[in-house]
PDB file of N, CA and C in Angstrom:
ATOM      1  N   UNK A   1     106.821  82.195  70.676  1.00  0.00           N
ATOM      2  CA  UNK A   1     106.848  82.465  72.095  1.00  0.00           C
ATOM      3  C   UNK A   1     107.796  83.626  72.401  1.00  0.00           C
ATOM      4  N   UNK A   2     108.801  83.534  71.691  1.00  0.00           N
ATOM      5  CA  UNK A   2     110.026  85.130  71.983  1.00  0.00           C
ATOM      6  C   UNK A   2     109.375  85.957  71.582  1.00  0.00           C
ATOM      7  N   UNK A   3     108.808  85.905  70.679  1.00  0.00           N
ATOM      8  CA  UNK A   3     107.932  87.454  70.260  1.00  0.00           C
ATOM      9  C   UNK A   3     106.754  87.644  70.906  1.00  0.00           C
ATOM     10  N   UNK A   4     106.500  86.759  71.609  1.00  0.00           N
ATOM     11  CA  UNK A   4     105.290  87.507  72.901  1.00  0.00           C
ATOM     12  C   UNK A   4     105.744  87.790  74.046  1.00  0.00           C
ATOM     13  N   UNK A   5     107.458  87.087  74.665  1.00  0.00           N
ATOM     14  CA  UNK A   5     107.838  87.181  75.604  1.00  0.00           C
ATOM     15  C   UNK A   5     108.113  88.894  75.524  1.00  0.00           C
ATOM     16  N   UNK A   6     108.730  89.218  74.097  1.00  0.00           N
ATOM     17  CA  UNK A   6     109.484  90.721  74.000  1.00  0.00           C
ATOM     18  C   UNK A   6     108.234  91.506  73.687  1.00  0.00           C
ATOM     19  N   UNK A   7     107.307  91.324  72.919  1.00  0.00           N
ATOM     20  CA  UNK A   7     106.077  92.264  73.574  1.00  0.00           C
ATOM     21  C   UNK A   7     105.220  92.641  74.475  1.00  0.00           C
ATOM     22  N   UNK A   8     105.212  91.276  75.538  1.00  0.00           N
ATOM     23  CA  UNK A   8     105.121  91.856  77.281  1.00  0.00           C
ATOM     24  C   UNK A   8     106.275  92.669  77.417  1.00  0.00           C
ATOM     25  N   UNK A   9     107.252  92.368  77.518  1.00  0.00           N
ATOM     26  CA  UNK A   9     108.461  93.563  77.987  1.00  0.00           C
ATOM     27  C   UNK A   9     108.225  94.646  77.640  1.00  0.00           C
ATOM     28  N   UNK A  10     107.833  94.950  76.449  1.00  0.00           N
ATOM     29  CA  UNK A  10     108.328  96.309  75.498  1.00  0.00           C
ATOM     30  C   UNK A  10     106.060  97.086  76.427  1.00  0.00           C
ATOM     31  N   UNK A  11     105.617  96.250  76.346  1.00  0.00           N
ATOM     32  CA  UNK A  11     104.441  96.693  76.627  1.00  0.00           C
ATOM     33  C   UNK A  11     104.305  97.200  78.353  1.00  0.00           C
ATOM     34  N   UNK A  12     105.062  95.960  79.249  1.00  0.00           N
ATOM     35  CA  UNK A  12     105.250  96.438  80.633  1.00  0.00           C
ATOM     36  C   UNK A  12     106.255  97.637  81.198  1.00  0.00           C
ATOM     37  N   UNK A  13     107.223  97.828  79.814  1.00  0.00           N
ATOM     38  CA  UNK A  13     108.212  99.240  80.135  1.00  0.00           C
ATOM     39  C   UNK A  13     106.683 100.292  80.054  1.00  0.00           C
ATOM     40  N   UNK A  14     106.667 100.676  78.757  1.00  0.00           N
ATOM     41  CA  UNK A  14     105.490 101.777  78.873  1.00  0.00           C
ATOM     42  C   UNK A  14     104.469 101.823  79.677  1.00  0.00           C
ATOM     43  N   UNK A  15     103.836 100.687  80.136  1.00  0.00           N
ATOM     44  CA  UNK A  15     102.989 100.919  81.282  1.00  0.00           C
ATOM     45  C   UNK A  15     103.336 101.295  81.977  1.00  0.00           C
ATOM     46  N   UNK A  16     104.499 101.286  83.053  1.00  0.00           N
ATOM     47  CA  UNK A  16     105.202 101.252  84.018  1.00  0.00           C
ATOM     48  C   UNK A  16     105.571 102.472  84.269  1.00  0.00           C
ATOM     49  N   UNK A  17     105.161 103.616  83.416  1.00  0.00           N
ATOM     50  CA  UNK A  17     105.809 104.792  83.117  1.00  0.00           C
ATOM     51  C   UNK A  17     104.415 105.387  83.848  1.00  0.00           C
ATOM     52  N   UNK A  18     103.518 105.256  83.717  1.00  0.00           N
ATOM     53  CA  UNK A  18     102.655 106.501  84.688  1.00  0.00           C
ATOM     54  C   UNK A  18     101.325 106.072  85.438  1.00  0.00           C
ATOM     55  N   UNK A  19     101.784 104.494  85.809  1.00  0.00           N
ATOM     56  CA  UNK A  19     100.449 103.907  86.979  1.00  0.00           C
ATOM     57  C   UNK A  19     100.790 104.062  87.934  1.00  0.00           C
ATOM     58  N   UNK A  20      99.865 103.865  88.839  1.00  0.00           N
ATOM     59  CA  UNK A  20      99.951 103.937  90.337  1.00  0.00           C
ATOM     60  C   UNK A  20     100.047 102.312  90.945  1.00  0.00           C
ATOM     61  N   UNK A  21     100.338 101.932  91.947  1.00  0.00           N
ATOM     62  CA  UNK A  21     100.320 100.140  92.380  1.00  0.00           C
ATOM     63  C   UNK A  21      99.098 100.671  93.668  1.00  0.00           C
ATOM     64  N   UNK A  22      98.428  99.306  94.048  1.00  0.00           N
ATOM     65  CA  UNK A  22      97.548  99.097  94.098  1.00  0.00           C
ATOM     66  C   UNK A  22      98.034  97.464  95.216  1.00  0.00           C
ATOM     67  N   UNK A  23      97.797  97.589  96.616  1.00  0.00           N
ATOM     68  CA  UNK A  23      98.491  96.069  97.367  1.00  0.00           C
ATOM     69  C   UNK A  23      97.151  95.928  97.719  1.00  0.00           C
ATOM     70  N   UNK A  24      97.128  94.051  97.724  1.00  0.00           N
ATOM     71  CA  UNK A  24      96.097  93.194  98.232  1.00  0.00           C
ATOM     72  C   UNK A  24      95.964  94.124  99.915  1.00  0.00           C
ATOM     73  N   UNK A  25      94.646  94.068 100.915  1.00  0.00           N
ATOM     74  CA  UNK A  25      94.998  94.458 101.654  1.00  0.00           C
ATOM     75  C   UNK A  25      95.291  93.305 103.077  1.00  0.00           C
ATOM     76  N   UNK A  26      95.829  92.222 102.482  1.00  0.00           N
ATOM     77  CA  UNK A  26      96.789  91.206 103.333  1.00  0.00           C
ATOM     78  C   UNK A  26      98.416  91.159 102.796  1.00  0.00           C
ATOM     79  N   UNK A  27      98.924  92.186 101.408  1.00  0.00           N
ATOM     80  CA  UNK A  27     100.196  92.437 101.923  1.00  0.00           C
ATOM     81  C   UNK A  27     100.526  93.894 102.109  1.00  0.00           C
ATOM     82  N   UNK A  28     101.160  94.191 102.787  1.00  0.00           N
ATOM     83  CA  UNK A  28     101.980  95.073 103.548  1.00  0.00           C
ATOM     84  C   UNK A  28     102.057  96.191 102.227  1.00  0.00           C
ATOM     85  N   UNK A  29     102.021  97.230 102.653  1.00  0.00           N
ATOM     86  CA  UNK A  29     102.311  98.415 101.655  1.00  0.00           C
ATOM     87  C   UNK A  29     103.959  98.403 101.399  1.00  0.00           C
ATOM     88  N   UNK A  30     103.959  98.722  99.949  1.00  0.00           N
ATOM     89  CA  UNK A  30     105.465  99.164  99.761  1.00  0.00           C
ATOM     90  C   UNK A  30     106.481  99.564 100.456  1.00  0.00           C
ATOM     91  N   UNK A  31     106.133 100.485 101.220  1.00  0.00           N
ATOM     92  CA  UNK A  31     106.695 101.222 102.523  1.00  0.00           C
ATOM     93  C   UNK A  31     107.400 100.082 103.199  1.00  0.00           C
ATOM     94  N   UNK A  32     106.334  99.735 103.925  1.00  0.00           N
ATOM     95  CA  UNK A  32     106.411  98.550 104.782  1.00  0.00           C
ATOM     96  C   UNK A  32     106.868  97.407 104.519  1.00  0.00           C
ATOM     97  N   UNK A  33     107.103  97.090 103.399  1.00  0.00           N
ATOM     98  CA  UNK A  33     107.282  95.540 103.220  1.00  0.00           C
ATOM     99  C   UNK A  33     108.505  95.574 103.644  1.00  0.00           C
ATOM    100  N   UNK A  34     109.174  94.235 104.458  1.00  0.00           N
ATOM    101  CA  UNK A  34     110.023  93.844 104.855  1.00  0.00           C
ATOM    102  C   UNK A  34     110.048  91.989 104.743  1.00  0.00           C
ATOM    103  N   UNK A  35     110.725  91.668 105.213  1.00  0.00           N
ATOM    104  CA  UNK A  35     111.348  90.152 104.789  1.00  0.00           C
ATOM    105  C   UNK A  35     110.439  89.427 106.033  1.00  0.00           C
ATOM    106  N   UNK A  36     110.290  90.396 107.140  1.00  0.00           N
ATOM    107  CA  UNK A  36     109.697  89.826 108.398  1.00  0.00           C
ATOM    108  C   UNK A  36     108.384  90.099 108.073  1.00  0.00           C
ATOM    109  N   UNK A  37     107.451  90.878 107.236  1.00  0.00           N
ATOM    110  CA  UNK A  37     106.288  90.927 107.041  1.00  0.00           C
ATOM    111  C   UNK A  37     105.357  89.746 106.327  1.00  0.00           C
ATOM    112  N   UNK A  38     106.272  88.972 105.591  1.00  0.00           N
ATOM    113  CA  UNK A  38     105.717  88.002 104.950  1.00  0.00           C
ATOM    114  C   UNK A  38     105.732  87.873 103.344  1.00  0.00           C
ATOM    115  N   UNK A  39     105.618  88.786 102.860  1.00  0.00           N
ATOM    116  CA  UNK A  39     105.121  89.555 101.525  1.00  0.00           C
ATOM    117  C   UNK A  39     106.397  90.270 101.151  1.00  0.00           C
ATOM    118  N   UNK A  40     107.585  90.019 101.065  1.00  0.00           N
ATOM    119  CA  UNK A  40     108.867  90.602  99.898  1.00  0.00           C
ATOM    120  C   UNK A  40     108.876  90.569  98.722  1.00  0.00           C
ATOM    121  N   UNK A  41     108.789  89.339  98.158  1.00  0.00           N
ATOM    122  CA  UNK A  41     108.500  89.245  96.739  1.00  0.00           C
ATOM    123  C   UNK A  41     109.556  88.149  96.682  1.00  0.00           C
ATOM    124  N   UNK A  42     110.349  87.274  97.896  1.00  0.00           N
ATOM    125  CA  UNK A  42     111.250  86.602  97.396  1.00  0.00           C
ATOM    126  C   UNK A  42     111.129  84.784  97.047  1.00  0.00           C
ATOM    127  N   UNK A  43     109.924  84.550  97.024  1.00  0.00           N
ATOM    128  CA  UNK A  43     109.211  83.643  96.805  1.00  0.00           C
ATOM    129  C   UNK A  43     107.418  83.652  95.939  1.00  0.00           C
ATOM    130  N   UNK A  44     107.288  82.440  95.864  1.00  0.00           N
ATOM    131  CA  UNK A  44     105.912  82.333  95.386  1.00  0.00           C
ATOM    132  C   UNK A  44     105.054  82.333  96.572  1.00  0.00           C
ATOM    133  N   UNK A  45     105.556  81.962  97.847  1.00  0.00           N
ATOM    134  CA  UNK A  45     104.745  81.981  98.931  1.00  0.00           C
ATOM    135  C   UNK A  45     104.859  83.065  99.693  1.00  0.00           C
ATOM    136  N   UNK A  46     105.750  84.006  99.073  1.00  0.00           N
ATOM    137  CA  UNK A  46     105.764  85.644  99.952  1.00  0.00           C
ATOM    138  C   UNK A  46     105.733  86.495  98.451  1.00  0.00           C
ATOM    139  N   UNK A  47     104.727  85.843  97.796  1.00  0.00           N
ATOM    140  CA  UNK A  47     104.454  87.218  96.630  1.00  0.00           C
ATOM    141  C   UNK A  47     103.826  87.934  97.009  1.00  0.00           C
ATOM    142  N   UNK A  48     104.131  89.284  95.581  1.00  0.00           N
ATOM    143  CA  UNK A  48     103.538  90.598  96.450  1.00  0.00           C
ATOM    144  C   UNK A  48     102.481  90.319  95.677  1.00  0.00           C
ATOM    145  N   UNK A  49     101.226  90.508  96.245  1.00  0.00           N
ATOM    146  CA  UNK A  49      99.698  90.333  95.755  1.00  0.00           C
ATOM    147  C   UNK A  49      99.369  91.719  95.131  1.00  0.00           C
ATOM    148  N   UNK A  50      99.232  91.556  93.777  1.00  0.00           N
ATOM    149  CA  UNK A  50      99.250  92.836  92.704  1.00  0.00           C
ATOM    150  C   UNK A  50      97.152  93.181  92.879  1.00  0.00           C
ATOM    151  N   UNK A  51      96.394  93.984  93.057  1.00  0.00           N
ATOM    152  CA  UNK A  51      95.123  93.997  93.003  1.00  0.00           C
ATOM    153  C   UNK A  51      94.326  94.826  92.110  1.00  0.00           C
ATOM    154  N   UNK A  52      95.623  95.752  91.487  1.00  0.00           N
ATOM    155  CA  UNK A  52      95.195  96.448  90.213  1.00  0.00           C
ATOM    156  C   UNK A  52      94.016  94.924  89.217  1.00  0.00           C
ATOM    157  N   UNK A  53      93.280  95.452  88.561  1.00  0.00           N
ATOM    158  CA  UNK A  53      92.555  94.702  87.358  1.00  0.00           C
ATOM    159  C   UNK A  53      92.006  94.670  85.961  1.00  0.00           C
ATOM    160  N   UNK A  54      93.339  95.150  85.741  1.00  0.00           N
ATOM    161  CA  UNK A  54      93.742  95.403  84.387  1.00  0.00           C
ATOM    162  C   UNK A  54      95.259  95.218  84.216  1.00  0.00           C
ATOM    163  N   UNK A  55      95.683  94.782  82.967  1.00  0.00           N
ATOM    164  CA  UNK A  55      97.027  94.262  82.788  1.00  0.00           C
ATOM    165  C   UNK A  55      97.766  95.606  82.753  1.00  0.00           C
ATOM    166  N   UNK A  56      97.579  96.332  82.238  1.00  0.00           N
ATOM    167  CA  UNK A  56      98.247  97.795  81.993  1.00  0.00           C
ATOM    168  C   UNK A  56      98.797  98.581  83.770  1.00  0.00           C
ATOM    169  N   UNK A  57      97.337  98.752  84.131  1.00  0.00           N
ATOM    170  CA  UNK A  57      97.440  99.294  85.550  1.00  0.00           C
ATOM    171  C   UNK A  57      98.421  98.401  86.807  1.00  0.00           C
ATOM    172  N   UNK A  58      98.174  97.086  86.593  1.00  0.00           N
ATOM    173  CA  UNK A  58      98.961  95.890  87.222  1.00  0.00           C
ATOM    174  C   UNK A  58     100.613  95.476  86.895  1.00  0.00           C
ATOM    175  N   UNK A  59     100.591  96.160  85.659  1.00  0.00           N
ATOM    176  CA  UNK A  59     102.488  96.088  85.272  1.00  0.00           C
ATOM    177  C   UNK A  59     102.973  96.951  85.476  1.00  0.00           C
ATOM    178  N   UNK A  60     102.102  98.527  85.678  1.00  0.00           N
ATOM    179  CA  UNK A  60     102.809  99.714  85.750  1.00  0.00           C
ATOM    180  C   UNK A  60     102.737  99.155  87.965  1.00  0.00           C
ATOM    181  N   UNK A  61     101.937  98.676  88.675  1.00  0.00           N
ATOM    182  CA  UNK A  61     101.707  98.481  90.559  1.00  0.00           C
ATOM    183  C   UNK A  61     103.124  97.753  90.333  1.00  0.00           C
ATOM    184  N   UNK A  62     103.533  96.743  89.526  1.00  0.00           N
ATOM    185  CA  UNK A  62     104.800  96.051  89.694  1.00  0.00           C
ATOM    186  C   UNK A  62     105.898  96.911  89.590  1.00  0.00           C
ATOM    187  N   UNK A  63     106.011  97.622  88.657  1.00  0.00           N
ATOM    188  CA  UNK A  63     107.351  98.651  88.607  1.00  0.00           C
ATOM    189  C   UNK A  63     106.887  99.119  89.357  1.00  0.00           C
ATOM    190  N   UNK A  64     106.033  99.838  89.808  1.00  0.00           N
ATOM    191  CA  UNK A  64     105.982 101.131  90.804  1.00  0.00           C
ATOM    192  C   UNK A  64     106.879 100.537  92.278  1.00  0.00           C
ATOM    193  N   UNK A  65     106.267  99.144  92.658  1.00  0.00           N
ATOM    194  CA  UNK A  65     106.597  98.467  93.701  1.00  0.00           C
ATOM    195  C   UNK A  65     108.169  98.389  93.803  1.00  0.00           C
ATOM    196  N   UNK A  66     108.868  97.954  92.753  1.00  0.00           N
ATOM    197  CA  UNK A  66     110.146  97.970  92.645  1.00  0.00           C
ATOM    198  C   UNK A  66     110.753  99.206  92.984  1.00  0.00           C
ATOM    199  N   UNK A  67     110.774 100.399  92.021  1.00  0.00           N
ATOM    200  CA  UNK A  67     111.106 101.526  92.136  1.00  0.00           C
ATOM    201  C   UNK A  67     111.150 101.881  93.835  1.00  0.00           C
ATOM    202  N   UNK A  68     109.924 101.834  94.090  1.00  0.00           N
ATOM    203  CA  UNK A  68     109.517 102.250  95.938  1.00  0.00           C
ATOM    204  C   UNK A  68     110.809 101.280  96.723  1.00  0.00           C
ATOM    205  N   UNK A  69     110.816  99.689  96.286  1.00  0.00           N
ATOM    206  CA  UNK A  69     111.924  98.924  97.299  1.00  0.00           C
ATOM    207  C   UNK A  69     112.848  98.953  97.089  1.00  0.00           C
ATOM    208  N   UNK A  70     113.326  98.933  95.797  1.00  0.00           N
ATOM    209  CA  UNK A  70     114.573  99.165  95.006  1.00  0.00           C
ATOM    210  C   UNK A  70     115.093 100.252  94.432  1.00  0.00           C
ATOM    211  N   UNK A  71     114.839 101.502  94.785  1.00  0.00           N
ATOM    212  CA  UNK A  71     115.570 102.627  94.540  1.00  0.00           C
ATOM    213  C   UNK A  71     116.688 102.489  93.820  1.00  0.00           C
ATOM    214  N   UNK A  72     116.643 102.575  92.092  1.00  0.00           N
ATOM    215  CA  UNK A  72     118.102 102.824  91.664  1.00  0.00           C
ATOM    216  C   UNK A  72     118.351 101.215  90.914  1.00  0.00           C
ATOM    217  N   UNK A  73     117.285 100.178  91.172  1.00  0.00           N
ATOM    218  CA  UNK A  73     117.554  98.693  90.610  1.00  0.00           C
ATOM    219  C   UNK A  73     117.881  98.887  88.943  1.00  0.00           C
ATOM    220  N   UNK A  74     118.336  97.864  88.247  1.00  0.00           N
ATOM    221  CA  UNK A  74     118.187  97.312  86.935  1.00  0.00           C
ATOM    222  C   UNK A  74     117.494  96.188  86.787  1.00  0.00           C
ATOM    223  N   UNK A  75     116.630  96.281  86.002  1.00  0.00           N
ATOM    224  CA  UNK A  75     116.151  95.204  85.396  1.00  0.00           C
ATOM    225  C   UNK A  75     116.632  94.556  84.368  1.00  0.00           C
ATOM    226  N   UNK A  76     117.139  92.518  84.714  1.00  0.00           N
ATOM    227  CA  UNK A  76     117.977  91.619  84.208  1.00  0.00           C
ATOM    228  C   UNK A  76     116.591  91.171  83.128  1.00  0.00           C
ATOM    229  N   UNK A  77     115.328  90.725  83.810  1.00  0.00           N
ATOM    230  CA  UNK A  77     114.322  89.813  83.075  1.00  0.00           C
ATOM    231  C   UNK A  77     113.238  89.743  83.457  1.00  0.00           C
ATOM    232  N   UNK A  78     112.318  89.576  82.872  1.00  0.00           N
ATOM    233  CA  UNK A  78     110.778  89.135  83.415  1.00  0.00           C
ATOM    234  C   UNK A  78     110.964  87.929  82.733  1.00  0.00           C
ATOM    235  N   UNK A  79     110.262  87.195  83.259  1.00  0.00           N
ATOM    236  CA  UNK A  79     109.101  85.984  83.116  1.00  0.00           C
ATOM    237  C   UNK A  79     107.760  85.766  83.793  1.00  0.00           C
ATOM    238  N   UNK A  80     107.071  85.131  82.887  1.00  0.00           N
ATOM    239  CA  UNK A  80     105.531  84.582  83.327  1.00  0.00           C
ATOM    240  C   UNK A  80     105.688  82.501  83.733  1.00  0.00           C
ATOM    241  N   UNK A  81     104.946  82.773  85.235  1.00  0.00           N
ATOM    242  CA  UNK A  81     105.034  80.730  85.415  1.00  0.00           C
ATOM    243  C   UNK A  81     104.125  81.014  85.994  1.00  0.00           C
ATOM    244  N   UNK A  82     103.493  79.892  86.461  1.00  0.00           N
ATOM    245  CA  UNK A  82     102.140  79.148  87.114  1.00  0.00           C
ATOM    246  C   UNK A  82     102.833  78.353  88.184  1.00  0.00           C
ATOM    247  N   UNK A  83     102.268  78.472  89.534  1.00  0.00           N
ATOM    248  CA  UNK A  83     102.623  77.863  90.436  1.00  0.00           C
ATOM    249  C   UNK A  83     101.138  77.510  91.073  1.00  0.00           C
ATOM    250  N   UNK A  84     100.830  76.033  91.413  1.00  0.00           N
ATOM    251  CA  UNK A  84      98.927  75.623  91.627  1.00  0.00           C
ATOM    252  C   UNK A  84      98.304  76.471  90.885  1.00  0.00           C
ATOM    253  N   UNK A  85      98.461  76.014  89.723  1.00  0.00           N
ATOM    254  CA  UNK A  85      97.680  77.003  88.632  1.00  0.00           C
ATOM    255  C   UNK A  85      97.595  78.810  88.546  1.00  0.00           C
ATOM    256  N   UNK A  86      98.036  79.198  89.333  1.00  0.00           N
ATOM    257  CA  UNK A  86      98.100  80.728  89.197  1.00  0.00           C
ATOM    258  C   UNK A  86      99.232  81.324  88.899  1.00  0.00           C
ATOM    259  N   UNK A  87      98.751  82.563  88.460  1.00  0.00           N
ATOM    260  CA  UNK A  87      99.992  83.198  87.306  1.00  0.00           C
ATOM    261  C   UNK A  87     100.930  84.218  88.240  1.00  0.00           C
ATOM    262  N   UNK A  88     102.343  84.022  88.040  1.00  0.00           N
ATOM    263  CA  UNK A  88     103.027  84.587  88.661  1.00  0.00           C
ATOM    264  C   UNK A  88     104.162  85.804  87.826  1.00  0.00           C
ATOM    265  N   UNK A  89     104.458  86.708  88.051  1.00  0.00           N
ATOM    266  CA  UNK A  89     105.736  87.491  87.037  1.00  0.00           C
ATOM    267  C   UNK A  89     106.540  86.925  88.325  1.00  0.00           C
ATOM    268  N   UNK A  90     107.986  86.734  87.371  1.00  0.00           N
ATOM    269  CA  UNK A  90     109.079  87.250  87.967  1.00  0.00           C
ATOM    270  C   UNK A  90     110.334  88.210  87.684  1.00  0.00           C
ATOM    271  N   UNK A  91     110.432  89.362  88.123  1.00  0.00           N
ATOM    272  CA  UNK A  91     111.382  89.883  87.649  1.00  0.00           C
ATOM    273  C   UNK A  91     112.938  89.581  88.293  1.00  0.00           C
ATOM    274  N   UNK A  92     113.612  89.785  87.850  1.00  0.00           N
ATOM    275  CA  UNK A  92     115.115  89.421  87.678  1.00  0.00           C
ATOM    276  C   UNK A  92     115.663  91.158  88.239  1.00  0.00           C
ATOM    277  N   UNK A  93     116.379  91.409  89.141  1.00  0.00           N
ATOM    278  CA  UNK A  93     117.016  92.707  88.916  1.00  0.00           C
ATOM    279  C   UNK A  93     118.179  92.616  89.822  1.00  0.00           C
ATOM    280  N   UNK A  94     118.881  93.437  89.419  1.00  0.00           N
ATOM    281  CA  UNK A  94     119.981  93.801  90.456  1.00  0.00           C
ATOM    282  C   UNK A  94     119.907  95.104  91.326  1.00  0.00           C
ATOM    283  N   UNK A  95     120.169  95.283  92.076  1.00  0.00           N
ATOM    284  CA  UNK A  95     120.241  96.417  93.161  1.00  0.00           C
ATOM    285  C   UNK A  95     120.383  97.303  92.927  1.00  0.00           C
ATOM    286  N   UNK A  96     120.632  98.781  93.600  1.00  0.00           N
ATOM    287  CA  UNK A  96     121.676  99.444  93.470  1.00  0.00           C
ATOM    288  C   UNK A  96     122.809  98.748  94.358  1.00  0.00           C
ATOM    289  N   UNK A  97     122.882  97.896  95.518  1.00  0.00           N
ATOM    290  CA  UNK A  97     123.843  97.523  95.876  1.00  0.00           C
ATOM    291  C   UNK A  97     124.553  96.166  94.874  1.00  0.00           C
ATOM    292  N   UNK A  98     124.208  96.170  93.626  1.00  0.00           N
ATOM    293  CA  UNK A  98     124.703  94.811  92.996  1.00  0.00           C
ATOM    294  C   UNK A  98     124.182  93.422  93.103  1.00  0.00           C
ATOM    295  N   UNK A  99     123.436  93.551  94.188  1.00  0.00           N
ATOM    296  CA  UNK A  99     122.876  92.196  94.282  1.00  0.00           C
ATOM    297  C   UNK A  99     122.165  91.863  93.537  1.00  0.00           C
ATOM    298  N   UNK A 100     121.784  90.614  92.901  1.00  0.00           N
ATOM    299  CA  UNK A 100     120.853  89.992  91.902  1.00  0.00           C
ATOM    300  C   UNK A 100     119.813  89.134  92.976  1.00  0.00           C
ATOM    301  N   UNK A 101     118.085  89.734  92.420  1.00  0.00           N
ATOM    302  CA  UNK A 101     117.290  89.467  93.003  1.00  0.00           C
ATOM    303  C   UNK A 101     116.164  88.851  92.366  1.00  0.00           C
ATOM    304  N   UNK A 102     115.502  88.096  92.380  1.00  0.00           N
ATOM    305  CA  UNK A 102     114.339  87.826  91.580  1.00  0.00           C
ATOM    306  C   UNK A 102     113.186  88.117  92.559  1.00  0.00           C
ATOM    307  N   UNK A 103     111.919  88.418  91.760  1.00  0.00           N
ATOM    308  CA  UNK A 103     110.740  89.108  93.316  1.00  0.00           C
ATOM    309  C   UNK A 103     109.857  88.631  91.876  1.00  0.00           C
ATOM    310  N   UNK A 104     108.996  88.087  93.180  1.00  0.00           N
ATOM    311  CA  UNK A 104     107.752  87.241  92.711  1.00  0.00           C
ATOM    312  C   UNK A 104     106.956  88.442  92.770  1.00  0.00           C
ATOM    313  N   UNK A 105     105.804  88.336  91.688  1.00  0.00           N
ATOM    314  CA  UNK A 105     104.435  89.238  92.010  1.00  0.00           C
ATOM    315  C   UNK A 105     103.174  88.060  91.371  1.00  0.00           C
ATOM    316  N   UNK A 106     101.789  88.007  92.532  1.00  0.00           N
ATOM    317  CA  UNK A 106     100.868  87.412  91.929  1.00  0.00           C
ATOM    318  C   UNK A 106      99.949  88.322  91.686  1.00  0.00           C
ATOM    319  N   UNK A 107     100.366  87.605  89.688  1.00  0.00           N
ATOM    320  CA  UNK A 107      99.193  89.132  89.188  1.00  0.00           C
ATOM    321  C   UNK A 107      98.024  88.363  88.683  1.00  0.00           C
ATOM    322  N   UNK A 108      97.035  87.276  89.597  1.00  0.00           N
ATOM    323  CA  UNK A 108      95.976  86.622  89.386  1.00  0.00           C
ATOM    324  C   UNK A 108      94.835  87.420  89.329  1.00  0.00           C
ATOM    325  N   UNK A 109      94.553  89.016  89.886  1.00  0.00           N
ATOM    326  CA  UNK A 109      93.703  89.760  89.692  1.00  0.00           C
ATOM    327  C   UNK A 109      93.651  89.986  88.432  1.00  0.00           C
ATOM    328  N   UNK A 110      95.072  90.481  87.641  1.00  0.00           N
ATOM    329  CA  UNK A 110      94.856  91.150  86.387  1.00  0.00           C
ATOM    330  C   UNK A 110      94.922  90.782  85.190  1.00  0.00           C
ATOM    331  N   UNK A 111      95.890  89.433  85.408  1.00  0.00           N
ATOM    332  CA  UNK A 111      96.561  88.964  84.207  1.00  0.00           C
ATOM    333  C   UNK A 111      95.232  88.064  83.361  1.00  0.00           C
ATOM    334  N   UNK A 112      95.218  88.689  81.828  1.00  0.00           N
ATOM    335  CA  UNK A 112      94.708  88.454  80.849  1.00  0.00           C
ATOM    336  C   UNK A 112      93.293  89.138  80.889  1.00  0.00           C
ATOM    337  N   UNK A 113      93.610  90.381  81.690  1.00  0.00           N
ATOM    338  CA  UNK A 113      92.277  91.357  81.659  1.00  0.00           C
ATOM    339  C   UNK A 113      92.882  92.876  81.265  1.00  0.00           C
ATOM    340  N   UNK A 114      92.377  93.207  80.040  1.00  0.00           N
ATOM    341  CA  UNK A 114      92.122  94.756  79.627  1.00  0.00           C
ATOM    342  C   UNK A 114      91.589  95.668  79.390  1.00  0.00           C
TER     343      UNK A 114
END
């Protein structure tokens, strides 16, 4: 299981390097997302709905998404969970202001499609 956890990682850095993201069009564009919109990423019930459909194109919409809200973040961790059966990432990051954040993304469009 660690050696698939660290080859999603090592596989979602390089993707992440030259896709475009791609929002459901019931959440809020990058731009836009705010805490009052519904769709932050700070829950499973305000995930950001990933619509890319392909795993590659869908890990690079997740970094892209970050980068756009988080200007300047680190990334602590990913993980993969199931919440009512659907597949969720969560990444782990800290700010540029220091804060430690985790942001849900549901990548049920893409995940386990290449």
């Amino acid at each position: 299981m660690r050696k698939i956890l660290i080859l999603l990682a090592i596989t979602l850095t390089m993707a992440s390097c030259s896709t475009t993201n791609k929002l459901s069009n019931n959440a809020p564009s990058p731009e836009n997302t705010t805490i009052s919109s519904g769709r932050d990423g700070s829950s499973f019930e305000k995930a950001i709905v990933i619509t890319e459909k392909s795993e590659s194109k869908g890990v690079g919409a997740e970094y892209e998404w970050l980068r756009k809200n988080y200007p300047g973040y680190k990334s602590q961790g990913q993980s993969l969970t199931y919440d009512q059966k659907k597949p969720y990432d969560i990444i782990d990051i800290i700010t540029s202001d220091g804060e430690a954040k985790s942001i849900y993304f549901d990548i049920s469009n893409f995940f386990g499609k290449f």
